[in-house]
Each structure stands twice: as structure tokens, then as C-alpha cells.
N, C-alpha and C. Protein backbone atom coordinates (compact mmCIF):
# COMPACT_ATOMS: atom_id res chain seq x y z
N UNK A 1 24.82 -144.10 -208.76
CA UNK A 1 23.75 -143.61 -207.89
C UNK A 1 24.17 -143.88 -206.46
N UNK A 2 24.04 -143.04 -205.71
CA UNK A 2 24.33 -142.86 -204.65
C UNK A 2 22.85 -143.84 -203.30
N UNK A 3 23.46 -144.26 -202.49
CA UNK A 3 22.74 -145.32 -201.44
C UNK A 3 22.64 -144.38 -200.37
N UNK A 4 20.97 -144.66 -200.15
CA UNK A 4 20.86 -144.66 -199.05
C UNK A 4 21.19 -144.68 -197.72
N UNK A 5 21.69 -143.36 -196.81
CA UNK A 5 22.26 -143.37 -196.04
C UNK A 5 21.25 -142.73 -195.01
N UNK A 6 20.41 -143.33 -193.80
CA UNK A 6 19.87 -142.72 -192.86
C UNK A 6 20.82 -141.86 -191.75
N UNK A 7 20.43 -140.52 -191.78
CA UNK A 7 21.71 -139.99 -191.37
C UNK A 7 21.65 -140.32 -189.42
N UNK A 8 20.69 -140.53 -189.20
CA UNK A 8 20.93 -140.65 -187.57
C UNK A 8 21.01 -142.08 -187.23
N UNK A 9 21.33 -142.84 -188.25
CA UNK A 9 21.46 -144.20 -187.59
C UNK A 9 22.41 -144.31 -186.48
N UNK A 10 23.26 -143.62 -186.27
CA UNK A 10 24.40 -144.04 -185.35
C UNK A 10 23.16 -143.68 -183.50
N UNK A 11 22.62 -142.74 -183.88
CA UNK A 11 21.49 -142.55 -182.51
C UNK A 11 20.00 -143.70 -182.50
N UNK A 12 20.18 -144.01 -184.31
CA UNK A 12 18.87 -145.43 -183.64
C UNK A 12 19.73 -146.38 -183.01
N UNK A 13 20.49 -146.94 -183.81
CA UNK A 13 21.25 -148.10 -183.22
C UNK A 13 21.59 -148.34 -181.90
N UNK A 14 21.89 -146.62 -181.09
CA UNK A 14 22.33 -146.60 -180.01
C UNK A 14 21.17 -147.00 -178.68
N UNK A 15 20.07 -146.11 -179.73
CA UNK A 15 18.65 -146.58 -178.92
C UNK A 15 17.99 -148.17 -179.28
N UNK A 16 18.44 -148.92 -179.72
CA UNK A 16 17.72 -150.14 -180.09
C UNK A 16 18.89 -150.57 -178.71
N UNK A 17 19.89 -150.42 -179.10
CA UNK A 17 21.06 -151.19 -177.22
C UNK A 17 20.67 -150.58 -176.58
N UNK A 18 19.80 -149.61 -176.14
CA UNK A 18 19.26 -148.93 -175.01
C UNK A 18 17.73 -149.98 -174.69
N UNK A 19 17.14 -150.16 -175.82
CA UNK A 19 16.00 -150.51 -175.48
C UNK A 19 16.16 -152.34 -175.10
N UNK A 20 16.97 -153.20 -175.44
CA UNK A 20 17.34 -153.81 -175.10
C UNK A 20 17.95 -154.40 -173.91
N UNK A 21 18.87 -153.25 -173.25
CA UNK A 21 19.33 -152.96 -172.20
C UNK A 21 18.12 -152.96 -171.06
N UNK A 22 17.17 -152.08 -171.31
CA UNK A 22 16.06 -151.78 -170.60
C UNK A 22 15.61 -153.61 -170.66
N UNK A 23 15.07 -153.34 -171.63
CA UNK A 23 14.21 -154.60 -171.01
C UNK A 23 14.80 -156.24 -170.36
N UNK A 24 16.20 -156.30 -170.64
CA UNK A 24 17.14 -156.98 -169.73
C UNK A 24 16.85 -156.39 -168.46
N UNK A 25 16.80 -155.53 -168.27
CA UNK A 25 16.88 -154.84 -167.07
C UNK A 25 15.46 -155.23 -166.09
N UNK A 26 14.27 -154.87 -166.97
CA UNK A 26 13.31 -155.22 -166.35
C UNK A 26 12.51 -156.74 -166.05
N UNK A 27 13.22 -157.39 -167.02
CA UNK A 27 13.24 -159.12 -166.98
C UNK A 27 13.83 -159.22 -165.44
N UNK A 28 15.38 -158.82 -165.83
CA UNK A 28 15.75 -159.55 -164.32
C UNK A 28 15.28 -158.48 -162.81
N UNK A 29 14.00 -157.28 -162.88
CA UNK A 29 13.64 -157.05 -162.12
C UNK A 29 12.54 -157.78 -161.46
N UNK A 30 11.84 -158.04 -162.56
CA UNK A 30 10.62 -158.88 -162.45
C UNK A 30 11.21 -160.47 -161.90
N UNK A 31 12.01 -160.91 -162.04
CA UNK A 31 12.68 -162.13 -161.80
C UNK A 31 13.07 -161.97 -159.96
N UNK A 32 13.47 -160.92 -159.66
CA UNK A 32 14.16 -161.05 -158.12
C UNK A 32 12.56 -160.42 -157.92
N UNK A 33 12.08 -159.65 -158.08
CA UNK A 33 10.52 -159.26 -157.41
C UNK A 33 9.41 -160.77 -157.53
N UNK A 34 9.51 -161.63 -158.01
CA UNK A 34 8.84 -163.00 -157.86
C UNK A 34 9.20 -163.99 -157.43
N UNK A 35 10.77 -163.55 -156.88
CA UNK A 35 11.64 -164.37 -155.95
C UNK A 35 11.08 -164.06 -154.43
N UNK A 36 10.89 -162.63 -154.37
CA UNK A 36 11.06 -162.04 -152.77
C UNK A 36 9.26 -161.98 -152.67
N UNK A 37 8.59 -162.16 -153.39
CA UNK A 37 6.72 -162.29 -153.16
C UNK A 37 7.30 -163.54 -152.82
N UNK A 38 7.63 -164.39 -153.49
CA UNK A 38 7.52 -166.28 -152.85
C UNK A 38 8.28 -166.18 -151.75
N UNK A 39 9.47 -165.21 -151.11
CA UNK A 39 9.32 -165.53 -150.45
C UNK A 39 8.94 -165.23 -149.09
N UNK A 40 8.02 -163.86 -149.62
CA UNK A 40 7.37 -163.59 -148.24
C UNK A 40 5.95 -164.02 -148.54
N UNK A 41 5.05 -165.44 -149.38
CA UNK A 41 4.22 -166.31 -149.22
C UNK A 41 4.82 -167.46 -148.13
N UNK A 42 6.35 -167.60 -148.40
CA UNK A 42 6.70 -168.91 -147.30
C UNK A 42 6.62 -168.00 -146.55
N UNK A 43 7.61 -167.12 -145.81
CA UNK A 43 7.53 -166.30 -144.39
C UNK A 43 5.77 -166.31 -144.10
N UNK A 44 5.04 -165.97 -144.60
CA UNK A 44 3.70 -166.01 -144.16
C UNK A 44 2.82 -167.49 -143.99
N UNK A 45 3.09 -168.36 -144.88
CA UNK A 45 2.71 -169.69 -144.53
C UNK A 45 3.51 -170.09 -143.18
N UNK A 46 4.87 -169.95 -142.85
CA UNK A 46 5.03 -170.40 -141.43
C UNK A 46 4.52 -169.50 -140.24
N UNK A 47 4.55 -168.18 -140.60
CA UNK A 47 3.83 -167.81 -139.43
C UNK A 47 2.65 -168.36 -139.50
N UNK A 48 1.64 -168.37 -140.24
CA UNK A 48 0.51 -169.24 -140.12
C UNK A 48 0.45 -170.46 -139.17
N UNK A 49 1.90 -171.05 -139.86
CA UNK A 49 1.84 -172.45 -139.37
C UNK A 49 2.27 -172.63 -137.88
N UNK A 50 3.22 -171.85 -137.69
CA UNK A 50 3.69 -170.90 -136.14
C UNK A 50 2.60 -171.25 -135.14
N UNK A 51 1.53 -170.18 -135.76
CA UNK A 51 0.33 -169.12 -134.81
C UNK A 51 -0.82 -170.71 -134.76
N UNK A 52 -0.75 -171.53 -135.90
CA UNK A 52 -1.77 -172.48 -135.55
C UNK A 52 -1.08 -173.49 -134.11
N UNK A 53 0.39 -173.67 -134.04
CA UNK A 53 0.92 -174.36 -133.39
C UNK A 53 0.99 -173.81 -131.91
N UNK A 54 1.12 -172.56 -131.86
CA UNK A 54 0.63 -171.50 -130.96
C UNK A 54 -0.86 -171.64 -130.10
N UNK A 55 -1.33 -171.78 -130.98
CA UNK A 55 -2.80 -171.90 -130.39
C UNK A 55 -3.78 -173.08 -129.96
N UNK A 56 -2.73 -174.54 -130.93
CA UNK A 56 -2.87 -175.54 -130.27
C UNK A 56 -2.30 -175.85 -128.50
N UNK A 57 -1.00 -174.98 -128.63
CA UNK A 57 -0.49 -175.30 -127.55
C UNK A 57 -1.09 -174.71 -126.37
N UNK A 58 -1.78 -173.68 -126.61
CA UNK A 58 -2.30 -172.12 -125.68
C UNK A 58 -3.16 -173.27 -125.12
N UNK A 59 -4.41 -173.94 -125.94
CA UNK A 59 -5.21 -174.60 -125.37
C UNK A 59 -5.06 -175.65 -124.58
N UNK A 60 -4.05 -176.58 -124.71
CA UNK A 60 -3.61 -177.77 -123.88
C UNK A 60 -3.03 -176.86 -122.94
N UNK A 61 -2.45 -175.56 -122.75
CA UNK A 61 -1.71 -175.38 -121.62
C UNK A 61 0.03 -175.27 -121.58
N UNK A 62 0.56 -173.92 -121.88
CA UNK A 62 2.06 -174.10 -122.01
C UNK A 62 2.44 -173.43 -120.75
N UNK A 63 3.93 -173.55 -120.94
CA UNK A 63 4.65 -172.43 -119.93
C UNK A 63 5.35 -171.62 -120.21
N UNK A 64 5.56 -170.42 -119.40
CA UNK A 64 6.31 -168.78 -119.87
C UNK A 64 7.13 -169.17 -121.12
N UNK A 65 7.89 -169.28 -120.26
CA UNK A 65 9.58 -169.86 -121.50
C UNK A 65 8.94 -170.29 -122.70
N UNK A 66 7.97 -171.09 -122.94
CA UNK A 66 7.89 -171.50 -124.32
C UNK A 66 6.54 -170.62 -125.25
N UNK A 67 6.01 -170.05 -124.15
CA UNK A 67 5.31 -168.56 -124.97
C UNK A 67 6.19 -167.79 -124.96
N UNK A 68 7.45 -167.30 -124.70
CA UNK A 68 8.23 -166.42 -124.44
C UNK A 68 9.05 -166.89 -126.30
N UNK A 69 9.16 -168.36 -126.06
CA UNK A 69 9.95 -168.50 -127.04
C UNK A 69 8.84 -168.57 -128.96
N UNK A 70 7.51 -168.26 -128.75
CA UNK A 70 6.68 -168.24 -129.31
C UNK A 70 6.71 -166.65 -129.86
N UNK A 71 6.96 -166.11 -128.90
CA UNK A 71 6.68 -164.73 -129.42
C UNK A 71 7.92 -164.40 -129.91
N UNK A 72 9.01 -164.59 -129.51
CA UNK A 72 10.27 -164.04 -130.31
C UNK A 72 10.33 -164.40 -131.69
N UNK A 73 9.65 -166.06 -131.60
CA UNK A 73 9.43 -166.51 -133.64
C UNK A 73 8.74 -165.35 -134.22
N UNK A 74 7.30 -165.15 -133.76
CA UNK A 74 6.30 -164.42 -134.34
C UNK A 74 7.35 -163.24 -134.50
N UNK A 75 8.15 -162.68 -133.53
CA UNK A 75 8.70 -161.11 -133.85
C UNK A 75 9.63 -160.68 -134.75
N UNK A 76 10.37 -162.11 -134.91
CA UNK A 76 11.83 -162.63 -136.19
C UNK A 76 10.94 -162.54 -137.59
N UNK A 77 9.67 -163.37 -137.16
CA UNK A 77 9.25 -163.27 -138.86
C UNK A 77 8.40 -162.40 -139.00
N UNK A 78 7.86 -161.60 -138.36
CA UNK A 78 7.21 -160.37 -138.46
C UNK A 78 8.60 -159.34 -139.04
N UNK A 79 9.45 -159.37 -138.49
CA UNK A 79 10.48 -158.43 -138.65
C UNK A 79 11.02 -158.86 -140.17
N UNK A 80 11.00 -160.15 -140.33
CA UNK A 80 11.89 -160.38 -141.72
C UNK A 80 10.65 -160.39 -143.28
N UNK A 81 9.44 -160.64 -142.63
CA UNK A 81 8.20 -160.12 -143.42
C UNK A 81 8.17 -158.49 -143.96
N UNK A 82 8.51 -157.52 -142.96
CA UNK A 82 8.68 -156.04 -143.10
C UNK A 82 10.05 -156.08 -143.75
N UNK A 83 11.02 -156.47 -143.83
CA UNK A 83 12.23 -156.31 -144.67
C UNK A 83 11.88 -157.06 -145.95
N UNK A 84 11.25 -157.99 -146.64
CA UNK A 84 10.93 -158.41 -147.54
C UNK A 84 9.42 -157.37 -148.12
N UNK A 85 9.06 -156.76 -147.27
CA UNK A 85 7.88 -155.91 -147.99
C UNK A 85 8.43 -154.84 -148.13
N UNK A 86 9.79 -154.11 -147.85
CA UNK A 86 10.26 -153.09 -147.77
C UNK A 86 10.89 -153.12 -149.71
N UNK A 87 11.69 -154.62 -149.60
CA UNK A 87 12.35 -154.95 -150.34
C UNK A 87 11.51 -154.76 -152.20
N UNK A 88 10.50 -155.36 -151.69
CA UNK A 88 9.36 -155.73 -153.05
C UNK A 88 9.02 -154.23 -153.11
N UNK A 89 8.31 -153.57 -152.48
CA UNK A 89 8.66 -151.88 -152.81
C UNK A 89 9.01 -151.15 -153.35
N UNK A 90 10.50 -151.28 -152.84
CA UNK A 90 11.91 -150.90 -153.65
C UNK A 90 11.84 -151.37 -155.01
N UNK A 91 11.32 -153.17 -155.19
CA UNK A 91 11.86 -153.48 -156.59
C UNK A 91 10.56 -153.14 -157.90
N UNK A 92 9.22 -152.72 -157.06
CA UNK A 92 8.24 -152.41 -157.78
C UNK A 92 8.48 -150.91 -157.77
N UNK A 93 8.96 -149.88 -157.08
CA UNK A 93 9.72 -148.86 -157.71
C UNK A 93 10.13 -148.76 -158.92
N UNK A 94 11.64 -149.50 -158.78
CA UNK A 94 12.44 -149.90 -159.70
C UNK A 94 11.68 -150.55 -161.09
N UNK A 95 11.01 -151.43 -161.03
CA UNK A 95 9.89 -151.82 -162.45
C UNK A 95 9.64 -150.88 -163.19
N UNK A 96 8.83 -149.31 -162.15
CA UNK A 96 7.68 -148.83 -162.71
C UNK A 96 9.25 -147.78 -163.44
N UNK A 97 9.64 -147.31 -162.52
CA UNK A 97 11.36 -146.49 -163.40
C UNK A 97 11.56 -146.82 -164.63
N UNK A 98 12.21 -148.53 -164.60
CA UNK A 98 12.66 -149.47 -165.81
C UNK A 98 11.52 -149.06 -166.88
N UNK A 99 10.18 -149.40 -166.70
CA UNK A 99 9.00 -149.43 -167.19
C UNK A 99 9.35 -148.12 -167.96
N UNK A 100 9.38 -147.04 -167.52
CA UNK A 100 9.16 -145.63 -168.15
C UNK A 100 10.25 -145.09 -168.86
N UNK A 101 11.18 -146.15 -168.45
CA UNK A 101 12.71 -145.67 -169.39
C UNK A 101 12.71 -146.36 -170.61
N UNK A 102 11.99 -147.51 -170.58
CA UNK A 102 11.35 -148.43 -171.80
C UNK A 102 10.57 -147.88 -172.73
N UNK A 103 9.33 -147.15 -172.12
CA UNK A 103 8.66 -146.47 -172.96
C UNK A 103 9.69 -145.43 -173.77
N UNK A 104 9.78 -144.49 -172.76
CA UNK A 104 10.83 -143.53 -173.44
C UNK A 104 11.38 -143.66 -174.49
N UNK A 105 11.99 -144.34 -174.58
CA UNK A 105 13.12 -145.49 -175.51
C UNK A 105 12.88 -145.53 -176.56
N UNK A 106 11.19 -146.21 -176.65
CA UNK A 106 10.65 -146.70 -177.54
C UNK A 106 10.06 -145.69 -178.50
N UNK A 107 9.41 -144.71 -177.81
CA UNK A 107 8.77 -143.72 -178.45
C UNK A 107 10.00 -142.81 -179.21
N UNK A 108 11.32 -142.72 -178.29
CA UNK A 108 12.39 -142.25 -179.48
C UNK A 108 12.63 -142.72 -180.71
N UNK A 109 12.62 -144.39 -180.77
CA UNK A 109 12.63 -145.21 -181.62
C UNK A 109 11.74 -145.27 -182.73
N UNK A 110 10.45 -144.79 -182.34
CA UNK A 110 9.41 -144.89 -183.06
C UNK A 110 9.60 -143.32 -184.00
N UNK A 111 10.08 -142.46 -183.19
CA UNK A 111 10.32 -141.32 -183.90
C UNK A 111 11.75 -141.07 -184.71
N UNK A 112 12.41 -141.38 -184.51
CA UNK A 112 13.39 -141.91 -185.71
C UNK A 112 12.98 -142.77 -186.51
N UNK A 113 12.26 -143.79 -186.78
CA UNK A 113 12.25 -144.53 -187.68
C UNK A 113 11.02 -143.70 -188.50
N UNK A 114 9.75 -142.77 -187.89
CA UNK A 114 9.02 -141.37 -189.01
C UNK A 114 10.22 -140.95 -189.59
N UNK A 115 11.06 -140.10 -188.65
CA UNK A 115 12.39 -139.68 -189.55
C UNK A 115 12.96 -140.20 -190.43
N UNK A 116 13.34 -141.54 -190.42
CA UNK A 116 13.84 -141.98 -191.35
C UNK A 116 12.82 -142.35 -192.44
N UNK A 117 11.42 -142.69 -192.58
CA UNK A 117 10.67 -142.47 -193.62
C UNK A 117 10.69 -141.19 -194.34
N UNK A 118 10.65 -140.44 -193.73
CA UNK A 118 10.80 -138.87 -194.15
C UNK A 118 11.92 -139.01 -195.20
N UNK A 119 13.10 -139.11 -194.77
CA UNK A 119 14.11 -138.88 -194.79
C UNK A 119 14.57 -140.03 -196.55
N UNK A 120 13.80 -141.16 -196.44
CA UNK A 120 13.77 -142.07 -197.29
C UNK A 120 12.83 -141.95 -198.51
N UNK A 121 12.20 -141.18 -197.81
CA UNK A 121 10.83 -140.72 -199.23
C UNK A 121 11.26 -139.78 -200.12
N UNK A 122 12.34 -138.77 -199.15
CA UNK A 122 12.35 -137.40 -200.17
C UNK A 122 14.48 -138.37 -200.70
N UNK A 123 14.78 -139.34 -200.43
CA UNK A 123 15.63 -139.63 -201.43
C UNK A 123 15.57 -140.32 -202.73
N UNK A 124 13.94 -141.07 -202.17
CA UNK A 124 13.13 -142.02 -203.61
C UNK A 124 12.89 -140.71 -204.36
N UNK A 125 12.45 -139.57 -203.91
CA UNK A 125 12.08 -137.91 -204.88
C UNK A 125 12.90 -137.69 -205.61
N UNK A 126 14.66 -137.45 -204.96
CA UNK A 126 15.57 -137.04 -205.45
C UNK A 126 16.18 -137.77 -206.89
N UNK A 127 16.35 -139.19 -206.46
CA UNK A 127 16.54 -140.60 -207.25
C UNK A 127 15.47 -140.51 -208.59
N UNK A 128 14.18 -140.22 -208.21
CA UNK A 128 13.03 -139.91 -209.06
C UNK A 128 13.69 -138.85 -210.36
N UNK A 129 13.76 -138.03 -210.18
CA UNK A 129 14.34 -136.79 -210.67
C UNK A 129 16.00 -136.53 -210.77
N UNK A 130 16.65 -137.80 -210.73
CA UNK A 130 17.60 -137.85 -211.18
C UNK A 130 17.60 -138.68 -212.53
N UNK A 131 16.64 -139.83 -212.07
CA UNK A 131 16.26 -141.07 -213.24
C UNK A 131 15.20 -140.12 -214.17
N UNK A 132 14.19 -139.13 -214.17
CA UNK A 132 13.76 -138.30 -215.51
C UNK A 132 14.93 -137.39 -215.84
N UNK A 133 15.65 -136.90 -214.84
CA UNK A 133 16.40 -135.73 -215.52
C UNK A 133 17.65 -136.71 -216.66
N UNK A 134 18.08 -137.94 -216.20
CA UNK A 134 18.64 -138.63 -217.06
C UNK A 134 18.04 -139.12 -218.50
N UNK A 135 16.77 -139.29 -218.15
CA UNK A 135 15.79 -139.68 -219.60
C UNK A 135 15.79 -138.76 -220.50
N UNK A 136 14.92 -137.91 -219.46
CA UNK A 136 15.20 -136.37 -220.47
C UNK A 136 16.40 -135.96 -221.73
N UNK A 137 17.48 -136.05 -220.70
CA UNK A 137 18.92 -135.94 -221.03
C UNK A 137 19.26 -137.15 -222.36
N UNK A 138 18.88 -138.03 -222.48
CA UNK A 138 19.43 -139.21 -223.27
C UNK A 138 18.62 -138.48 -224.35
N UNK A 139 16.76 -138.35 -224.27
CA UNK A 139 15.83 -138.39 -225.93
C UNK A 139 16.67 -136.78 -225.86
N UNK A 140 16.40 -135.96 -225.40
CA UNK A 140 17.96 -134.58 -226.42
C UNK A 140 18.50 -134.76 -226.80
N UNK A 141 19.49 -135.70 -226.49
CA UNK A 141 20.76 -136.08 -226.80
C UNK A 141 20.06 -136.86 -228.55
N UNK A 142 19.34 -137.65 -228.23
CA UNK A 142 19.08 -139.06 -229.19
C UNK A 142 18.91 -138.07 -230.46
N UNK A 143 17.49 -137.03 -230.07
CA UNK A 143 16.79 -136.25 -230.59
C UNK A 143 17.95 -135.25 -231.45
N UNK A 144 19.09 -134.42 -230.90
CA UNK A 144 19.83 -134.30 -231.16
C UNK A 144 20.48 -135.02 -232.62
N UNK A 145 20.99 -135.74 -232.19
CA UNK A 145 22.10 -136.87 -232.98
C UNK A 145 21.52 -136.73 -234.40
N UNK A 146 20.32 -137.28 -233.99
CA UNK A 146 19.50 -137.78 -235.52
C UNK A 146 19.18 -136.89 -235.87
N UNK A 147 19.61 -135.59 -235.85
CA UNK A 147 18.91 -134.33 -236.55
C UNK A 147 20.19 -134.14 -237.25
């Protein structure tokens, strides 16, 4: 008797390292996108901490040069705040992409493996009707003999 052979396994298999792939993929997206939120929570806690130091000083009384040198901080981390929000963007892009190439994936997966029920049911049929057509075949035969 002949075994079971799913004939598109060589395309599940290929899609199970696809779907794998993917979600490696989206692990270590999610991994640098919770790197670059923390660290534009620090960039924003020091400007905070900046603008409070700022405003302590405003009130006692500063001079040019050191509001001068106040505002260039605020403009460095304003500027490196917009390159880190540019960045998280990009990588929540990239998620929602990963995300949909995942699905994709999966739903192929899910539809090969109907296929392969299909495909497995009508060989239990065949097997079925190989094992009566053999029965059959033996009581003739038996039926036969003893006559």
C-alpha cells in the first residue's frame, strides 16, 4: 500500500520558513520600535528637565549667552525628538507591512493544510476501496476454491 504523499508539501514547508521568517522579522521590529519610544521618553524627560531649569533660571535672572545657550539645547533636542519620531514612523510602517505579510502567510498556510485534508480524505476513499476491492477479491477467490 502506497503512503501518503501531500503533493504540495514542498510549498507548505516553504511557507511555514516564510511564516517564521516573518515573525522573526516582526519581533525584532517591535524590539528597535520600543528602543526608539524609550528613547524619545528620555529626549522628552530632559527637555522637560531643560525647560524646568530654564525657567528657574528666567526667574532669578540670566544673561544673553546663557539663554542663547538654552535655546540651542531646546533646538538639538527638539531636532533629535523629530528624527526619532520620524524614525518610529518608519518602524510602525514597517510593523503594519511585516504584520500583513504574516497574515498573508498564514492564510496560505491555512489553505494548504484544507488542501491537504482534501487531498487526505479522498486517499483514506481510495485505500477504502482498495481494502473492499481486496476482500471482495479473497471471498471469490475462497468462494471459488471450495466449489
Amino acid at each position: 500500500m502506497k503512503k501518503f504523499v501531500f503533493t504540495l508539501q514542498a510549498c507548505y514547508d516553504m511557507q511555514l520558513g516564510l511564516e517564521k521568517q516573518h515573525k522573526l522579522e516582526l519581533k525584532n521590529i517591535e524590539a528597535e520600535l520600543a528602543k526608539k519610544q524609550n528613547e524619545l521618553l528620555r529626549l522628552e524627560r530632559n527637555f522637560d528637565k531643560a525647560n524646568g531649569e530654564y525657567c528657574s533660571a528666567v526667574s532669578k535672572g540670566i544673561g544673553a549667552p546663557r539663554m542663547k545657550d538654552f535655546g540651542q539645547y531646546f533646538d538639538s533636542l527638539k531636532a533629535a525628538m523629530a528624527v526619532v519620531h520620524m524614525d518610529i514612523n518608519r518602524l510602525e510602517k514597517e510593523k503594519e507591512l511585516c504584520r500583513q505579510k504574516l497574515v498573508n502567510t498564514r492564510r496560505e498556510l491555512k489553505l494548504l493544510d484544507k488542501l491537504r485534508e482534501s487531498q487526505y480524505a479522498e486517499y483514506m476513499e481510495n485505500v477504502k476501496k482498495q481494502q473492499d476491492k481486496f476482500v471482495d477479491d479473497f471471498v471469490s477467490y475462497s468462494v471459488t476454491t471450495s466449489s
